[in-house]
Protein backbone atom coordinates (compact mmCIF):
# COMPACT_ATOMS: atom_id res chain seq x y z
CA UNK A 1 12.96 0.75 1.49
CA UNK A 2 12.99 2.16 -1.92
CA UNK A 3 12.76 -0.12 -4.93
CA UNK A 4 14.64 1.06 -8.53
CA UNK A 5 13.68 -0.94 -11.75
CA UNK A 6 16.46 -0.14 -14.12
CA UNK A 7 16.33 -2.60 -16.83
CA UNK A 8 13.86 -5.23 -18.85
CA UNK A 9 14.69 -7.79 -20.71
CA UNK A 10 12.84 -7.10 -24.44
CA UNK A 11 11.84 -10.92 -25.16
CA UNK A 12 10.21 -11.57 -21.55
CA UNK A 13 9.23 -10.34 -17.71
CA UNK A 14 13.01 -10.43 -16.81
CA UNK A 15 13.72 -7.52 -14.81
CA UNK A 16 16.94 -5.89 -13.59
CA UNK A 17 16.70 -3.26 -10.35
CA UNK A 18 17.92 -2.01 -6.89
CA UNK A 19 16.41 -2.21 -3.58
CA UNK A 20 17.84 -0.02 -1.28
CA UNK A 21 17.79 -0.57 2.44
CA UNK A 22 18.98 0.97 5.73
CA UNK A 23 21.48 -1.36 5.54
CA UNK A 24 22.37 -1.25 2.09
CA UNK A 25 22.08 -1.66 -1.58
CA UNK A 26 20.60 -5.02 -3.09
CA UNK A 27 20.73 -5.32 -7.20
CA UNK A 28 18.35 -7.77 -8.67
CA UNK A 29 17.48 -10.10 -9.31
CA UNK A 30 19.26 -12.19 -6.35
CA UNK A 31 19.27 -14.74 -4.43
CA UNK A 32 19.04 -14.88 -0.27
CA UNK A 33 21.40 -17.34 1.33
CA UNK A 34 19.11 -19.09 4.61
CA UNK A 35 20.70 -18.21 7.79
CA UNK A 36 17.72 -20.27 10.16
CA UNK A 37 18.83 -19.38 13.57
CA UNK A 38 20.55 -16.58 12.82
CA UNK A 39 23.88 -18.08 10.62
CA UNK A 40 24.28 -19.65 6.88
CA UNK A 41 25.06 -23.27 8.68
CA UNK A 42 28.68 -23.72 8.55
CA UNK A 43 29.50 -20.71 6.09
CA UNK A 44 31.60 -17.87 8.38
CA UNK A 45 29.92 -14.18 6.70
CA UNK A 46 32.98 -13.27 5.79
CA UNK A 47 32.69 -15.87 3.51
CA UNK A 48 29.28 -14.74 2.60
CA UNK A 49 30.97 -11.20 2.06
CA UNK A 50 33.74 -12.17 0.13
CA UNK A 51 33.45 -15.13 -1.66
CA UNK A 52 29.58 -15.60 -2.00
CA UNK A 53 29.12 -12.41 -2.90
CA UNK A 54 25.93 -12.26 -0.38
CA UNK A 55 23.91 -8.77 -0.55
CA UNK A 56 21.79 -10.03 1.64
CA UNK A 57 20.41 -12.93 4.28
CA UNK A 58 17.30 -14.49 5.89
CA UNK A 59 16.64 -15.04 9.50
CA UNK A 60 13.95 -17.33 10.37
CA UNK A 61 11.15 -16.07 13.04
CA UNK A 62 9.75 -18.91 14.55
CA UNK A 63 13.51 -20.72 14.78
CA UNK A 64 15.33 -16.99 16.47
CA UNK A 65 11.84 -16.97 18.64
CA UNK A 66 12.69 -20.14 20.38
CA UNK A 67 16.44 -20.01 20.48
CA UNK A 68 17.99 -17.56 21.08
CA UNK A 69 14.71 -15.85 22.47
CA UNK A 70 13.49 -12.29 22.26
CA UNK A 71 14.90 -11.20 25.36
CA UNK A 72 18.60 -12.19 23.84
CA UNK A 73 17.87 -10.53 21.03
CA UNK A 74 16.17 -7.11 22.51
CA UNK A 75 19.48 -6.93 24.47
CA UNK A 76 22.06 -7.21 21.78
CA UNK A 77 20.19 -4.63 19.79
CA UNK A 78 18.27 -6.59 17.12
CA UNK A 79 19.87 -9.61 14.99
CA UNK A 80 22.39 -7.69 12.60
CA UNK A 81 24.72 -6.59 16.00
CA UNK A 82 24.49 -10.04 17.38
CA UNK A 83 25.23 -11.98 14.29
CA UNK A 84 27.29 -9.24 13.04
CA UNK A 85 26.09 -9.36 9.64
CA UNK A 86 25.73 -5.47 8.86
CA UNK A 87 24.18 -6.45 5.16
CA UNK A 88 20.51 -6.39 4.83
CA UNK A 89 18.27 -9.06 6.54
CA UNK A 90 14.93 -10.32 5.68
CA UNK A 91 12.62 -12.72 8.25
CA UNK A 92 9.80 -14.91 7.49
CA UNK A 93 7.07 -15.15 9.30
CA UNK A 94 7.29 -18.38 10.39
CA UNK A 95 4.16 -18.97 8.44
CA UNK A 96 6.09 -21.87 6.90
CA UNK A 97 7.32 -23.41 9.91
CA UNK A 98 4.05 -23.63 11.32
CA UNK A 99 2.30 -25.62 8.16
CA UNK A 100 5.09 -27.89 8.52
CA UNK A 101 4.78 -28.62 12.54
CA UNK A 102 1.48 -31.21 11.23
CA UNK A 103 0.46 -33.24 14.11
CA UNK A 104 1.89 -30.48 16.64
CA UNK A 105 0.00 -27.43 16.08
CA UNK A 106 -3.34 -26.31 15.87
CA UNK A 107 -5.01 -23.38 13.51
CA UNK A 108 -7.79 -21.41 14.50
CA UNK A 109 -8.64 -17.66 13.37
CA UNK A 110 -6.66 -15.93 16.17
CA UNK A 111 -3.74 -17.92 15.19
CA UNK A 112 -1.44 -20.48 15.82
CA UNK A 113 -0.69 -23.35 18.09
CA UNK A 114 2.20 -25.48 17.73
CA UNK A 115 5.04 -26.81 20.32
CA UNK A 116 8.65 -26.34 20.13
CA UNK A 117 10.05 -29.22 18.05
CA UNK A 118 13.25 -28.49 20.60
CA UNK A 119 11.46 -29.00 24.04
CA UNK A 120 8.07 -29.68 23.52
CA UNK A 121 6.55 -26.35 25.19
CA UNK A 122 3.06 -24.77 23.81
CA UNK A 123 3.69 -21.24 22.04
CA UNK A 124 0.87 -19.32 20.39
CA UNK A 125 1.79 -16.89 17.29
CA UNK A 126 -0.99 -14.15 15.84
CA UNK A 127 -0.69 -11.59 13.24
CA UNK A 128 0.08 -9.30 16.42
CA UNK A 129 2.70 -10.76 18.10
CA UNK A 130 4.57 -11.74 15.02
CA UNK A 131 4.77 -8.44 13.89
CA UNK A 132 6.50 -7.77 17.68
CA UNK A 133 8.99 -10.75 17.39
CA UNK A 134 9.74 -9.14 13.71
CA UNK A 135 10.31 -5.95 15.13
CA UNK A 136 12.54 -6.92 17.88
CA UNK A 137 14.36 -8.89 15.76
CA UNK A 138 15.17 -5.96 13.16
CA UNK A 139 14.92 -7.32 9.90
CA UNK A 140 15.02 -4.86 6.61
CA UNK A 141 12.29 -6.54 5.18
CA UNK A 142 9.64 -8.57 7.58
CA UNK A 143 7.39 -10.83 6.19
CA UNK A 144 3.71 -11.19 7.15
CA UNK A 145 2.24 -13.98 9.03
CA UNK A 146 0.32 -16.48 6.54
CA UNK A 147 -0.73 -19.69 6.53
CA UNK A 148 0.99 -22.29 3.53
CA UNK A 149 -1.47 -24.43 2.50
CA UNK A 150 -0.15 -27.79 1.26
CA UNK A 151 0.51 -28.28 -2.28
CA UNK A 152 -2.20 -30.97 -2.63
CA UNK A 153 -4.83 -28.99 -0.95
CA UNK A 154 -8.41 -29.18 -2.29
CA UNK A 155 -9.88 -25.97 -3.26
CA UNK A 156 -12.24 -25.28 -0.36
CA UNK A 157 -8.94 -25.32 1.85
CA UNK A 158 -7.27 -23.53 -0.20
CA UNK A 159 -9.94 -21.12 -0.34
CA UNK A 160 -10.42 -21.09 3.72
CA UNK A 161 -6.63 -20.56 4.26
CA UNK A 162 -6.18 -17.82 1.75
CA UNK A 163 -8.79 -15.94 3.16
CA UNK A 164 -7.67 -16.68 7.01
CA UNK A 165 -4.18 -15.18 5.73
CA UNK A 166 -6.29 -12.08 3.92
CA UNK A 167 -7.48 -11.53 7.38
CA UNK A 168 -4.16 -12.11 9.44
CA UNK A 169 -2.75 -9.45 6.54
CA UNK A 170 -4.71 -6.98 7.87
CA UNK A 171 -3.97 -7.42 11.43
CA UNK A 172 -0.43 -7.81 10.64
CA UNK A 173 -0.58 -4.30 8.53
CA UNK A 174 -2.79 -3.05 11.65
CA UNK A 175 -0.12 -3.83 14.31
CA UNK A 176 3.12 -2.90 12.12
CA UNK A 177 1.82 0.80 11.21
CA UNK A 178 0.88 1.04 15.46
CA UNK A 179 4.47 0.63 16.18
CA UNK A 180 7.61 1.83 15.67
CA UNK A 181 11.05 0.67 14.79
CA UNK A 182 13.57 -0.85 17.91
CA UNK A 183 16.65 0.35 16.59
CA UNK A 184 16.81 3.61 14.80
CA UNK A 185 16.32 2.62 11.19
CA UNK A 186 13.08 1.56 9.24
CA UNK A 187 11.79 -1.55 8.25
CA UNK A 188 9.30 -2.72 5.64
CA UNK A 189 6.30 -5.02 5.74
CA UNK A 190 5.95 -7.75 2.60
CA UNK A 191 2.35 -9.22 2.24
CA UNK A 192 2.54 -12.63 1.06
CA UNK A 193 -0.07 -13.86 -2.28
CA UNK A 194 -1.14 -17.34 -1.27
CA UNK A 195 -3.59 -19.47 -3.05
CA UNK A 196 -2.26 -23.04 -3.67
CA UNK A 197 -2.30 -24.42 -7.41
CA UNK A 198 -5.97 -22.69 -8.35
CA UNK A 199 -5.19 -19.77 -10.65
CA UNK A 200 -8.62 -17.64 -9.50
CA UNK A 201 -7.53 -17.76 -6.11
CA UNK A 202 -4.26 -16.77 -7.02
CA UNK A 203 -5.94 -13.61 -8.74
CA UNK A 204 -7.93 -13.17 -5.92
CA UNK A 205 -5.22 -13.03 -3.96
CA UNK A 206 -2.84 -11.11 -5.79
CA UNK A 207 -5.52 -8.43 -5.95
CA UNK A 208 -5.95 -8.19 -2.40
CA UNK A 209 -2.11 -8.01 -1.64
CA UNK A 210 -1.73 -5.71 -4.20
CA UNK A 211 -4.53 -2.91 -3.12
CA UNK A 212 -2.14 -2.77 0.31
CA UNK A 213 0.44 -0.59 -1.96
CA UNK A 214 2.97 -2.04 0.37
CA UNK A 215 7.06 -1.82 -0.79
CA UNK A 216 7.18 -5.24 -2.26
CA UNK A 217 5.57 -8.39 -2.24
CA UNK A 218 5.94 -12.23 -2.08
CA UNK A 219 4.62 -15.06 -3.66
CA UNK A 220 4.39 -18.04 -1.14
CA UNK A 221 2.57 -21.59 -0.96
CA UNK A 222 4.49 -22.51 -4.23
CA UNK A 223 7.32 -25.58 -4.47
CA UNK A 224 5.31 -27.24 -1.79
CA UNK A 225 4.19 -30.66 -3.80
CA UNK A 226 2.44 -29.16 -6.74
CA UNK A 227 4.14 -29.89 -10.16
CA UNK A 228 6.74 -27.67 -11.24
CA UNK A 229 4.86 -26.68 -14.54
CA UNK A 230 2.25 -25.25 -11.94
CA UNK A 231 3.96 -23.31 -9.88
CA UNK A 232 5.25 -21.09 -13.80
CA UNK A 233 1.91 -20.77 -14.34
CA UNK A 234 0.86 -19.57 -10.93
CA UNK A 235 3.85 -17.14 -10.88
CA UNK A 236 2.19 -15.89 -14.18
CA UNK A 237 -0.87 -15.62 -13.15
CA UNK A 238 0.15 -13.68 -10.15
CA UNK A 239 3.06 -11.38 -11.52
CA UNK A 240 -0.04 -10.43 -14.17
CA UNK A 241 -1.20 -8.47 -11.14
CA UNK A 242 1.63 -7.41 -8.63
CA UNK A 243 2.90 -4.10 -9.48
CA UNK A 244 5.97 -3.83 -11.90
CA UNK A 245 6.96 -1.00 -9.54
CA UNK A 246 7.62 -3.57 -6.76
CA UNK A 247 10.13 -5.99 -5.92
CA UNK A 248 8.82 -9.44 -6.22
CA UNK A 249 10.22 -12.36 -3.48
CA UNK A 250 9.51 -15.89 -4.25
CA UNK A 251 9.51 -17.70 -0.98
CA UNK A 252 11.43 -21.19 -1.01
CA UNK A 253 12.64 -21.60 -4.16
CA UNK A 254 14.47 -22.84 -5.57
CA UNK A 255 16.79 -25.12 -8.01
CA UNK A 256 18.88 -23.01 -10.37
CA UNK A 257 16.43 -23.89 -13.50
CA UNK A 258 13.46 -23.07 -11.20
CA UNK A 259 15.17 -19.57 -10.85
CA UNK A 260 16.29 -19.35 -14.23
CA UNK A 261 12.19 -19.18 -15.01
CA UNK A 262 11.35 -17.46 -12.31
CA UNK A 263 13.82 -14.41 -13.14
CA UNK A 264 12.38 -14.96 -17.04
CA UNK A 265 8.22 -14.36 -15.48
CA UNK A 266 9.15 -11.46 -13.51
CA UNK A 267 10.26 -12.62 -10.15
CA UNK A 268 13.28 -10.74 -8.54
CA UNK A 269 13.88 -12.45 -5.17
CA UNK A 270 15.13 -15.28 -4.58
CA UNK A 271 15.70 -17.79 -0.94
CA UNK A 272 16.02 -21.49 -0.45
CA UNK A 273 17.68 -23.64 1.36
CA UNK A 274 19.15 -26.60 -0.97
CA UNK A 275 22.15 -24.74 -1.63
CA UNK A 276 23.73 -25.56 1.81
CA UNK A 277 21.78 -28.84 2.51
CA UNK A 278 22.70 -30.22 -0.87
CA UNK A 279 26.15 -28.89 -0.27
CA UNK A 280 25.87 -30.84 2.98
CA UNK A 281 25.04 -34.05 1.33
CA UNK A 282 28.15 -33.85 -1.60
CA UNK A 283 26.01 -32.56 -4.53
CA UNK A 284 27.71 -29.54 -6.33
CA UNK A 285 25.57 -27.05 -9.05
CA UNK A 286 27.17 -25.90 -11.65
CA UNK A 287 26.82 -24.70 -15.19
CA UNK A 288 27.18 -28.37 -16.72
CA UNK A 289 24.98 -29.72 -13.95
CA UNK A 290 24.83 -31.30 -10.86
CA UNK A 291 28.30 -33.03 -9.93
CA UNK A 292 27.93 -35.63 -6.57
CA UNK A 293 31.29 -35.54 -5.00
CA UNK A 294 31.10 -39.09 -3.05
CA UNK A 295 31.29 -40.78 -6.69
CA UNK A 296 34.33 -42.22 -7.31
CA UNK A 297 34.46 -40.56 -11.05
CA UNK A 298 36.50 -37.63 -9.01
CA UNK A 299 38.91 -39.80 -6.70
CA UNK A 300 41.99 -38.89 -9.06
CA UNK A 301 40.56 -35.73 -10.89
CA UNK A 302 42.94 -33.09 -9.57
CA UNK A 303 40.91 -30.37 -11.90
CA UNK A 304 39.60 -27.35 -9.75
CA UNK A 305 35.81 -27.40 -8.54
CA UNK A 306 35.32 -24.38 -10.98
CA UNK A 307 38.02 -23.19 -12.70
CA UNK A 308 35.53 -20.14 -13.36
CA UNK A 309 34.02 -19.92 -9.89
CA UNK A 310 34.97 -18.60 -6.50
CA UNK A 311 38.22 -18.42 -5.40
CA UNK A 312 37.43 -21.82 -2.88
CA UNK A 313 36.42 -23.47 -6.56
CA UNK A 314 39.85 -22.31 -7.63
CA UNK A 315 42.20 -23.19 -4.50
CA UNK A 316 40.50 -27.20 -4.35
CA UNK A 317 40.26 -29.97 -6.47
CA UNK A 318 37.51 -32.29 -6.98
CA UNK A 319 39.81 -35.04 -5.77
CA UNK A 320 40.39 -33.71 -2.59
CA UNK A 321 36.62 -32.65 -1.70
CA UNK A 322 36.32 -36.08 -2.87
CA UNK A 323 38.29 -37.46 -0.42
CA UNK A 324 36.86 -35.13 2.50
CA UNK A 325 33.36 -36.44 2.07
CA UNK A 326 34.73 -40.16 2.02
CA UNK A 327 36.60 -39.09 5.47
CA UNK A 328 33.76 -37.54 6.61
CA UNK A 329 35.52 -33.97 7.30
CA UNK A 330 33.67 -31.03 8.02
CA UNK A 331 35.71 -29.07 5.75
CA UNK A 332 33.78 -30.78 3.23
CA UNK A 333 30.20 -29.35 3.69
CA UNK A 334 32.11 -26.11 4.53
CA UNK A 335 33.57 -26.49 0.83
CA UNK A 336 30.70 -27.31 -1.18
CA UNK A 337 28.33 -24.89 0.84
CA UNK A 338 30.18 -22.07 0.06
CA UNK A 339 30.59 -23.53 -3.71
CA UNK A 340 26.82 -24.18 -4.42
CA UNK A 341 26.21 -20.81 -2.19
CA UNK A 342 28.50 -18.55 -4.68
CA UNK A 343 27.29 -20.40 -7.65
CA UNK A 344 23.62 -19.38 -6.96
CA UNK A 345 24.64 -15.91 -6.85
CA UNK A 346 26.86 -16.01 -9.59
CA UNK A 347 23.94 -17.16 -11.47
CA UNK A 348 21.81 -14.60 -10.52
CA UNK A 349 24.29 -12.23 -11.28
CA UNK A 350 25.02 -13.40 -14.62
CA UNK A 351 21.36 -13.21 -15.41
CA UNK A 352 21.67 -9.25 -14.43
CA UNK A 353 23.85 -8.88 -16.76
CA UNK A 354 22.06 -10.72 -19.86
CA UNK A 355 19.04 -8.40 -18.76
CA UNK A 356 20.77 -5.45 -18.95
CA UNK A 357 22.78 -6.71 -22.07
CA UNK A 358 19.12 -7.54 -23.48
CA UNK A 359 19.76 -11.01 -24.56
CA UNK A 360 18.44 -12.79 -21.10
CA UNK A 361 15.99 -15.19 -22.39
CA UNK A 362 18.80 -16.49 -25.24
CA UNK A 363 21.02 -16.95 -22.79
CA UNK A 364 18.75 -18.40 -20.45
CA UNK A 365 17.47 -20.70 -23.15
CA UNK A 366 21.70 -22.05 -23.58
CA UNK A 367 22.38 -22.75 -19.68
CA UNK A 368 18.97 -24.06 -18.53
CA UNK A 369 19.30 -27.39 -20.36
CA UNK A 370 22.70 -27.88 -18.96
CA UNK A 371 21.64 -27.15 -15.17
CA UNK A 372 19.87 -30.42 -14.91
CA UNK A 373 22.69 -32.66 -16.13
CA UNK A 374 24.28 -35.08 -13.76
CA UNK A 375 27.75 -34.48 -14.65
């Protein structure tokens, strides 16, 4: 992976560049659409290609571990033949997955516990065997195996579990440079800064993660119950210290104002999942704000979705996405997934273009008000 920073914006840490993978060319900043189990739920990719504009996906470890297995997967040649998304792909860890299994798995220095939340059965992930699943799964970009502490941690947990996923780091850098590649083209290993809401940790951290010199690096543990005027400063505090020469990924974030920020502190990666599940549940982003399609405001508005947006925004009118929701049509969450899905990306590519135009942060400062409007 090779990482070009072309442009900065003058007034802040906005930054404009181009990752280039084995499967492509990514320009950030830009956002990820989720693809779990190995699809965007309910979004066909060539959709994604053509009307969300998607550079690139995620796959989820611990979800493509379970279902469809690794022995599926080593026999279709890796995820991007049997999904048939020939984009870029990036995996988590499953780091994530596990700090949310509470009550079902079990931590200890070798690594993790948990049972399936599908059947129940007992599965054990280290730094060592992630690092396999990644590999036979055949991601781009492969994230290492952490542990997210919970937003309300106290420090001495937060301390413990940042040091635990210092440690796991190392294994996880261990076993990736003692292997090779499954499928004839490279892939690159992401350390992740962790840390919770304590800004010396966060140092500490970012320190540690940076002395790896690997191709990029992510900031995880944030948008997980601290306050949002938190998580700015510990992307700050931590984008102080990553190298400028380096893409930066911000794991699970976020709204469009939380990216808007983001992008304006030096982030350049982007993944969440409210796109599609808000889609799912009838709420629309958009410029002016957030628009919920069940109201009854839109039952005889016959205006497009976005006369400005994709061409889905273009072909349908409120009133009848309106109406698809009320009937409870499928069509509907396919409509507003691939709305809020090509609006995220539009937005990140509109901010681009401000940072290469130079004038991100005013713009930024005209649209960010608007994105939290209920329209």
């Amino acid at each position: 992976m090779d990482f070009t920073l072309q442009y900065t914006d003058p007034a802040s840490e906005a930054r404009a560049g181009k990752i280039t993978t084995a499967h492509g060319e990514i320009e950030t900043p830009i956002f990820m659409p989720v693809g779990t189990c190995g699809s965007v739920k309910g979004v066909h990719f060539s959709e994604l290609r053509n009307e969300v504009k998607a550079q690139i996906i995620l796959g989820n470890t611990y979800h493509l571990y379970l279902r469809p297995g690794l022995d599926i997967l080593r026999q279709a040649g890796g995820l991007h033949k049997f999904n048939t998304w020939e984009r870029p792909i990036l995996t988590d860890s499953g780091g994530f997955q596990v700090f949310s299994l509470t009550g079902i798995r079990k931590l200890r220095e070798e690594g993790c516990e948990f049972r399936s939340h599908i059947d129940g059965s007992k599965h054990f992930f280290t730094p060592e065997n992630v690092m396999d699943t990644e590999r036979v799964i055949g991601a781009d970009i492969i994230m290492a195996f952490d542990e997210c502490a919970p937003g309300e941690a106290d420090y001495q947990y937060a301390k413990k579990s940042m040091d635990m996923t210092h440690r796991w780091l190392d294994r996880c850098l261990t076993r990736f440079h003692a292997t090779e590649p499954l499928y004839g083209y490279e892939q690159t290993l992401f350390p992740i800064v962790q840390g919770c809401k304590y800004a010396d940790l966060r140092r500490e951290s970012a320190k540690y993660v940076a002395d790896k010199g690997a191709d990029g690096n992510a900031i995880g543990g944030l948008a997980v119950g601290e306050p949002t005027e938190v998580m700015y400063e510990m992307i700050e505090v931590v984008n102080d210290i990553l190298p400028k020469d380096k893409p930066r990924y911000l794991m699970g974030v976020g709204t469009p104002q939380n990216i808007l920020e983001a992008i304006e502190r030096g982030v350049d990666m982007f993944d969440c999942v409210m796109p599609t599940r808000n889609g799912r549940n009838a709420m629309l982003f958009t410029y002016h704000g957030t628009m919920n399609m069940k109201n009854k405001k839109w039952e005889n508005d016959f205006s497009p979705l976005d006369a400005e947006g994709c061409d889905v925004d273009r072909v349908y009118s409120k009133a009848y996405l309106h109406h698809l929701f009320k009937a409870q049509e499928l069509l509907a969450m396919q409509i507003a997934s691939i709305h809020n899905l090509a609006f995220y990306l539009r937005l990140v590519s509109d901010a681009r273009k401000h940072i290469i135009a130079g004038d991100f942060t005013a713009w930024k400062r005209g649209v960010v008000e608007n994105l939290g409007r209920r329209v």
